[in-house]
C-alpha atoms as a PDB file:
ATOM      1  CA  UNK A   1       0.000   0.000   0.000  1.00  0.00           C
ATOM      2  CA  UNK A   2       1.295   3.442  -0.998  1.00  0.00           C
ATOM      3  CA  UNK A   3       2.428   5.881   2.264  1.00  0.00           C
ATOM      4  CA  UNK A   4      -0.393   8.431   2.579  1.00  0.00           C
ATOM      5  CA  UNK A   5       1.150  10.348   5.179  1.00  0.00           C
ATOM      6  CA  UNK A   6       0.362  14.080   3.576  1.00  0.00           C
ATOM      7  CA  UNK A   7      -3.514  12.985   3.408  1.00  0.00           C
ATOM      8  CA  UNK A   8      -6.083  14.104   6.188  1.00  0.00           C
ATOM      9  CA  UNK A   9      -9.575  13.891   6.810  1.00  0.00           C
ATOM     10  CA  UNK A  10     -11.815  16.554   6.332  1.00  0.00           C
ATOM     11  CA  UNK A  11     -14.958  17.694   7.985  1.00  0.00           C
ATOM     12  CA  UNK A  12     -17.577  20.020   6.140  1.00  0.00           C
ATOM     13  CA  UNK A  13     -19.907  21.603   8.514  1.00  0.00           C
ATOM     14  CA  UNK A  14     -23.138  20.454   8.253  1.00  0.00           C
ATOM     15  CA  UNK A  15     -24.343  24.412   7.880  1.00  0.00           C
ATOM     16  CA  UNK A  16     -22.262  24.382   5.174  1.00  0.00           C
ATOM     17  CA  UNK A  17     -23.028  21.771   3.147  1.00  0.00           C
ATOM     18  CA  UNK A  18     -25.669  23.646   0.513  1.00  0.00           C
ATOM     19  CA  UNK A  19     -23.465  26.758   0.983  1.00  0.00           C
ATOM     20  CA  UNK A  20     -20.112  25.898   0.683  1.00  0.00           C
ATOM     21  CA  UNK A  21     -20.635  22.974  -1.726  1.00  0.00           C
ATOM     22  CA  UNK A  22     -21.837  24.945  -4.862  1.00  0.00           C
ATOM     23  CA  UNK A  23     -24.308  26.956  -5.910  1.00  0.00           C
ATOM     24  CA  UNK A  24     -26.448  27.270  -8.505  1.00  0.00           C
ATOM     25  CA  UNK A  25     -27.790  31.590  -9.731  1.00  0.00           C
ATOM     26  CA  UNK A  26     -30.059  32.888 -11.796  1.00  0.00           C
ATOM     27  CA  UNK A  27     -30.043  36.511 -13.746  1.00  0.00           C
ATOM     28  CA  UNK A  28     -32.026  37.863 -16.132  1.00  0.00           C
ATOM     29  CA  UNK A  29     -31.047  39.993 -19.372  1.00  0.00           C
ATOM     30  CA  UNK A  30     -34.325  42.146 -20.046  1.00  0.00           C
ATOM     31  CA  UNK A  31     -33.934  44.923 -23.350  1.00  0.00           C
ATOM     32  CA  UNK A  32     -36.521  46.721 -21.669  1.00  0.00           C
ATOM     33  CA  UNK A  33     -34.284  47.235 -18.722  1.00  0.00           C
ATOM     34  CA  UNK A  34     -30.865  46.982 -20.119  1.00  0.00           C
ATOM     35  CA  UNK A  35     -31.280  48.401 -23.593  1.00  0.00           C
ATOM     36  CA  UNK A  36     -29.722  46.408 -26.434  1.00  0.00           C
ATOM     37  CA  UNK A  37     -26.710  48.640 -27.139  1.00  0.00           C
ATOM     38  CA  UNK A  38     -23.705  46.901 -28.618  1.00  0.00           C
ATOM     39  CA  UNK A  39     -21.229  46.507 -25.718  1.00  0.00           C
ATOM     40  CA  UNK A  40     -20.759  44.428 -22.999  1.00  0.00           C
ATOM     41  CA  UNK A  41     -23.268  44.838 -19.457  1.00  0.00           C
ATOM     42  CA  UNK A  42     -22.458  43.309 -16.275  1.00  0.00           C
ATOM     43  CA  UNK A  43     -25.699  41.696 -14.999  1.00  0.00           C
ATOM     44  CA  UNK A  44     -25.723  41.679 -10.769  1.00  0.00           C
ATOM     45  CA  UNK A  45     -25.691  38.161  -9.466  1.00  0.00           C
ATOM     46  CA  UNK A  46     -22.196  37.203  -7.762  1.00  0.00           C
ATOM     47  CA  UNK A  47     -20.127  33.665  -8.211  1.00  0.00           C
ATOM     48  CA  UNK A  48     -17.199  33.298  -5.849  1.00  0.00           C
ATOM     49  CA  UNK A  49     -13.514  33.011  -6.745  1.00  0.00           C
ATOM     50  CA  UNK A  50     -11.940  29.632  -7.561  1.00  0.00           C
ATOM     51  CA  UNK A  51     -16.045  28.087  -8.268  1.00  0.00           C
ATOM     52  CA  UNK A  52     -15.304  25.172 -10.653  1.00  0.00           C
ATOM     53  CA  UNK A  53     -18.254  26.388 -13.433  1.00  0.00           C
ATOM     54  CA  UNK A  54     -20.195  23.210 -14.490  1.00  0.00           C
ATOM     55  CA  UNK A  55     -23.135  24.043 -16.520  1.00  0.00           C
ATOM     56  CA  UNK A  56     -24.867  26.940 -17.515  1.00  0.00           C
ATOM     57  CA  UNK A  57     -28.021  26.994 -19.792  1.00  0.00           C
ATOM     58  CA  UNK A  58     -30.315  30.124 -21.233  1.00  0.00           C
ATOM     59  CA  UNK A  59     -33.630  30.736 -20.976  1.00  0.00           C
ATOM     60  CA  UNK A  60     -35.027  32.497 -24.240  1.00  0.00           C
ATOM     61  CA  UNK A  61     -37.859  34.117 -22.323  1.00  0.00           C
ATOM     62  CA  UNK A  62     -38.673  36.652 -25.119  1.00  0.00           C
ATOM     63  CA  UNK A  63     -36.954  36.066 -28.507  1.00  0.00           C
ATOM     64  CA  UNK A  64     -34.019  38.712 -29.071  1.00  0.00           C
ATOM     65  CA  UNK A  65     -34.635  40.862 -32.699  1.00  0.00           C
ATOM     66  CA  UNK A  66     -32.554  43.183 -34.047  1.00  0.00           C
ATOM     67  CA  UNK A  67     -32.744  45.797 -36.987  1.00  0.00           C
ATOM     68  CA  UNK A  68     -29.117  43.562 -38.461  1.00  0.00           C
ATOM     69  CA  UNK A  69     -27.032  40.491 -37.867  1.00  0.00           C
ATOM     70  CA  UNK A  70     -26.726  40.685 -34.044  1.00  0.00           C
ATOM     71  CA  UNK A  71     -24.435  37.903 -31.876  1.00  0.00           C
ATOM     72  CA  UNK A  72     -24.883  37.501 -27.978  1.00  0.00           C
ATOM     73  CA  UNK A  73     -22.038  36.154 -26.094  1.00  0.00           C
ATOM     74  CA  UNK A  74     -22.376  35.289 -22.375  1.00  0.00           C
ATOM     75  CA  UNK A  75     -18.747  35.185 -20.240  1.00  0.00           C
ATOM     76  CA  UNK A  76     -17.543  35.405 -16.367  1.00  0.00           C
ATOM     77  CA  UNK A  77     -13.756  35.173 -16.778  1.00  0.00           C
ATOM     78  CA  UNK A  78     -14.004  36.145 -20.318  1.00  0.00           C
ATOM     79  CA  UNK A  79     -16.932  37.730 -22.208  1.00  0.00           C
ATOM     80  CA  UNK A  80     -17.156  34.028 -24.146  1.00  0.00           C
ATOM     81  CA  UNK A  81     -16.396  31.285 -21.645  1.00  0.00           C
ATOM     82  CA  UNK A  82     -20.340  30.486 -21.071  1.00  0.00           C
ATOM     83  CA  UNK A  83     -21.362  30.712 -24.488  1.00  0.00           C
ATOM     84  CA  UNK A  84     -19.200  31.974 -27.695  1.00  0.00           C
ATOM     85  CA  UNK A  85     -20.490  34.771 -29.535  1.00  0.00           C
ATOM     86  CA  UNK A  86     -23.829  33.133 -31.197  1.00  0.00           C
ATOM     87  CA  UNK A  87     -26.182  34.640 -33.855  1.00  0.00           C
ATOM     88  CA  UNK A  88     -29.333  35.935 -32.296  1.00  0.00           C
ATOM     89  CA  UNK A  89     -31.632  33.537 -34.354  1.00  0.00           C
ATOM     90  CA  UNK A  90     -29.504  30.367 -33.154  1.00  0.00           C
ATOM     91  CA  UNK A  91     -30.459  31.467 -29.559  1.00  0.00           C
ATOM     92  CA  UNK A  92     -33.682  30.350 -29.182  1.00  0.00           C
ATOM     93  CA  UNK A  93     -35.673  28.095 -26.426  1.00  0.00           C
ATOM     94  CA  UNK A  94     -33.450  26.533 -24.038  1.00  0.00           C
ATOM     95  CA  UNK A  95     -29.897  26.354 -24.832  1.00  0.00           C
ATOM     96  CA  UNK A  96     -27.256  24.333 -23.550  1.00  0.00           C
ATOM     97  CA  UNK A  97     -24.452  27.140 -23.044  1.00  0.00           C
ATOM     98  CA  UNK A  98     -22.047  24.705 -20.994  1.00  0.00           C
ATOM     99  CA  UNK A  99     -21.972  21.493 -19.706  1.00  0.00           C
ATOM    100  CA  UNK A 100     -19.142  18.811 -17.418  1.00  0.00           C
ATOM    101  CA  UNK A 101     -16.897  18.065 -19.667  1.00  0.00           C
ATOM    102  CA  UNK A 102     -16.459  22.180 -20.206  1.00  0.00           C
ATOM    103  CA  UNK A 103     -16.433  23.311 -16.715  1.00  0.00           C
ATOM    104  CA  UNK A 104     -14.020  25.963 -15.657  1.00  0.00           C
ATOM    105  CA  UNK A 105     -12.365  28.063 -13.076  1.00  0.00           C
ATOM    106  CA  UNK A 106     -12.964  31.517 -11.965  1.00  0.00           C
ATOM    107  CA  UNK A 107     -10.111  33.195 -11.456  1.00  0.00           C
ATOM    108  CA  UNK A 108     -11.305  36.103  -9.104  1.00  0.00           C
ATOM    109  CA  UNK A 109     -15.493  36.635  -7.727  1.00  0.00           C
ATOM    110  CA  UNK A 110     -17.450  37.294 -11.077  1.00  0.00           C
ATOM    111  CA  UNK A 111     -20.602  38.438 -12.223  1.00  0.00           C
ATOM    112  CA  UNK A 112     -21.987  37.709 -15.760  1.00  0.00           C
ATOM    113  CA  UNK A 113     -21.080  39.731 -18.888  1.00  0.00           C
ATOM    114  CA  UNK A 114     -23.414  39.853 -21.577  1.00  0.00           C
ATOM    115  CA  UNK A 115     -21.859  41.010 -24.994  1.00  0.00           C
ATOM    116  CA  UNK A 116     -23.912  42.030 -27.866  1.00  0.00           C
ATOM    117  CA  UNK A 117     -21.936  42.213 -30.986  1.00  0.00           C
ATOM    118  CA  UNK A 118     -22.567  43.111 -34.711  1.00  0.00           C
ATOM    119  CA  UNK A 119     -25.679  44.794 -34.667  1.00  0.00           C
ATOM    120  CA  UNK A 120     -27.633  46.447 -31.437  1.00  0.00           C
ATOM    121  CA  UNK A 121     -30.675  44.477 -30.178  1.00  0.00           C
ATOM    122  CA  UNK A 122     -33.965  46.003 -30.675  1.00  0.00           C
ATOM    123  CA  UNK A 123     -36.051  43.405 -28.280  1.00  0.00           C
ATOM    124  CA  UNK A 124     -35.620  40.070 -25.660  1.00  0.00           C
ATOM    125  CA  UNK A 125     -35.348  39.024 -22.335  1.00  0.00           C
ATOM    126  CA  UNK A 126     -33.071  35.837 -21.723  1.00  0.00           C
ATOM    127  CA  UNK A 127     -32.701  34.367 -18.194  1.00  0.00           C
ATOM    128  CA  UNK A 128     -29.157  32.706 -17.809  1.00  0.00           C
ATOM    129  CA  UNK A 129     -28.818  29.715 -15.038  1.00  0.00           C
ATOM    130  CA  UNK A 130     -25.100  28.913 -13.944  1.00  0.00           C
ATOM    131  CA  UNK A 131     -24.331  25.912 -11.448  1.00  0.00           C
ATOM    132  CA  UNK A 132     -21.011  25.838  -9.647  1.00  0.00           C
ATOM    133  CA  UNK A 133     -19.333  23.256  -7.300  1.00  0.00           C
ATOM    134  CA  UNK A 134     -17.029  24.940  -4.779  1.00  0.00           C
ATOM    135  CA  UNK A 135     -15.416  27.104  -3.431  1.00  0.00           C
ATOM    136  CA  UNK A 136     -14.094  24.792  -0.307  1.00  0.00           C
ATOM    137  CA  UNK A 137     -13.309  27.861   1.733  1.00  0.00           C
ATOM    138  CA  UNK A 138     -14.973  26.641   5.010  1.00  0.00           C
ATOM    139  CA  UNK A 139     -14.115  22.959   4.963  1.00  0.00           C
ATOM    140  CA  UNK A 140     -11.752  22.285   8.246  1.00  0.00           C
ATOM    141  CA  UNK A 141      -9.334  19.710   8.776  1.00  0.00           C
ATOM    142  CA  UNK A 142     -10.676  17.072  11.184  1.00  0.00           C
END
């Protein structure tokens, strides 16, 4: 058997078990609220540093129109690392932005960026889910 002298066991508060585990937010891109400007807008729901990102998905709520060719790109460490710039009539219904086998990092506490590109939006509302394991701040050695 190997030596396993540098492992421990750890306890995880039971408190902290649907905190400290993961999380999962929800935030909501609205044109009436936001406008549809091309840019990038910081939407105000928080994920902690070092949160291992393991899916994401978005809600078309109302379907996003522009007056040209707009793209929508949806980030946290980077305006693309939920969902790569995307043509407004590909983002319909439910999409599948990110999923296990893509999960990430975050490098530093992060809120999501929405980028519209191209062309300015002239109408849609699009609620964006993100699920996180981590951070394992508040585990303690036993």
């Amino acid at each position: 058997m190997a030596n396993n002298d540098n492992l421990q066991n750890v306890y995880i508060p039971k408190s902290s078990i649907t905190d400290e585990l993961g999380g999962c937010i929800a935030d909501i891109y609205d044109f009436s609220i936001h406008g549809g400007a091309v840019g990038t807008l910081t939407l105000p729901a928080e994920i902690p540093d070092n949160a291992i990102i393991t899916d994401a998905y978005v809600d078309v709520l109302v379907d996003l129109t522009s007056g040209g060719s707009a793209t929508v790109a949806i980030g946290l460490n980077t305006t693309t690392d939920i969902l790569a710039a995307t043509a407004i009539a590909s983002v319909t219904g439910v999409v599948v932005a990110k999923q296990g086998a893509d999960a990430f990092k975050l490098t530093a506490d992060r809120k999501l960026q929405v980028t519209i590109a191209t062309a300015a939006l002239t109408a849609g509302k699009m609620a964006i889910y993100v699920k996180w394991v981590g951070p394992f701040d508040n585990v303690v050695p036993r």
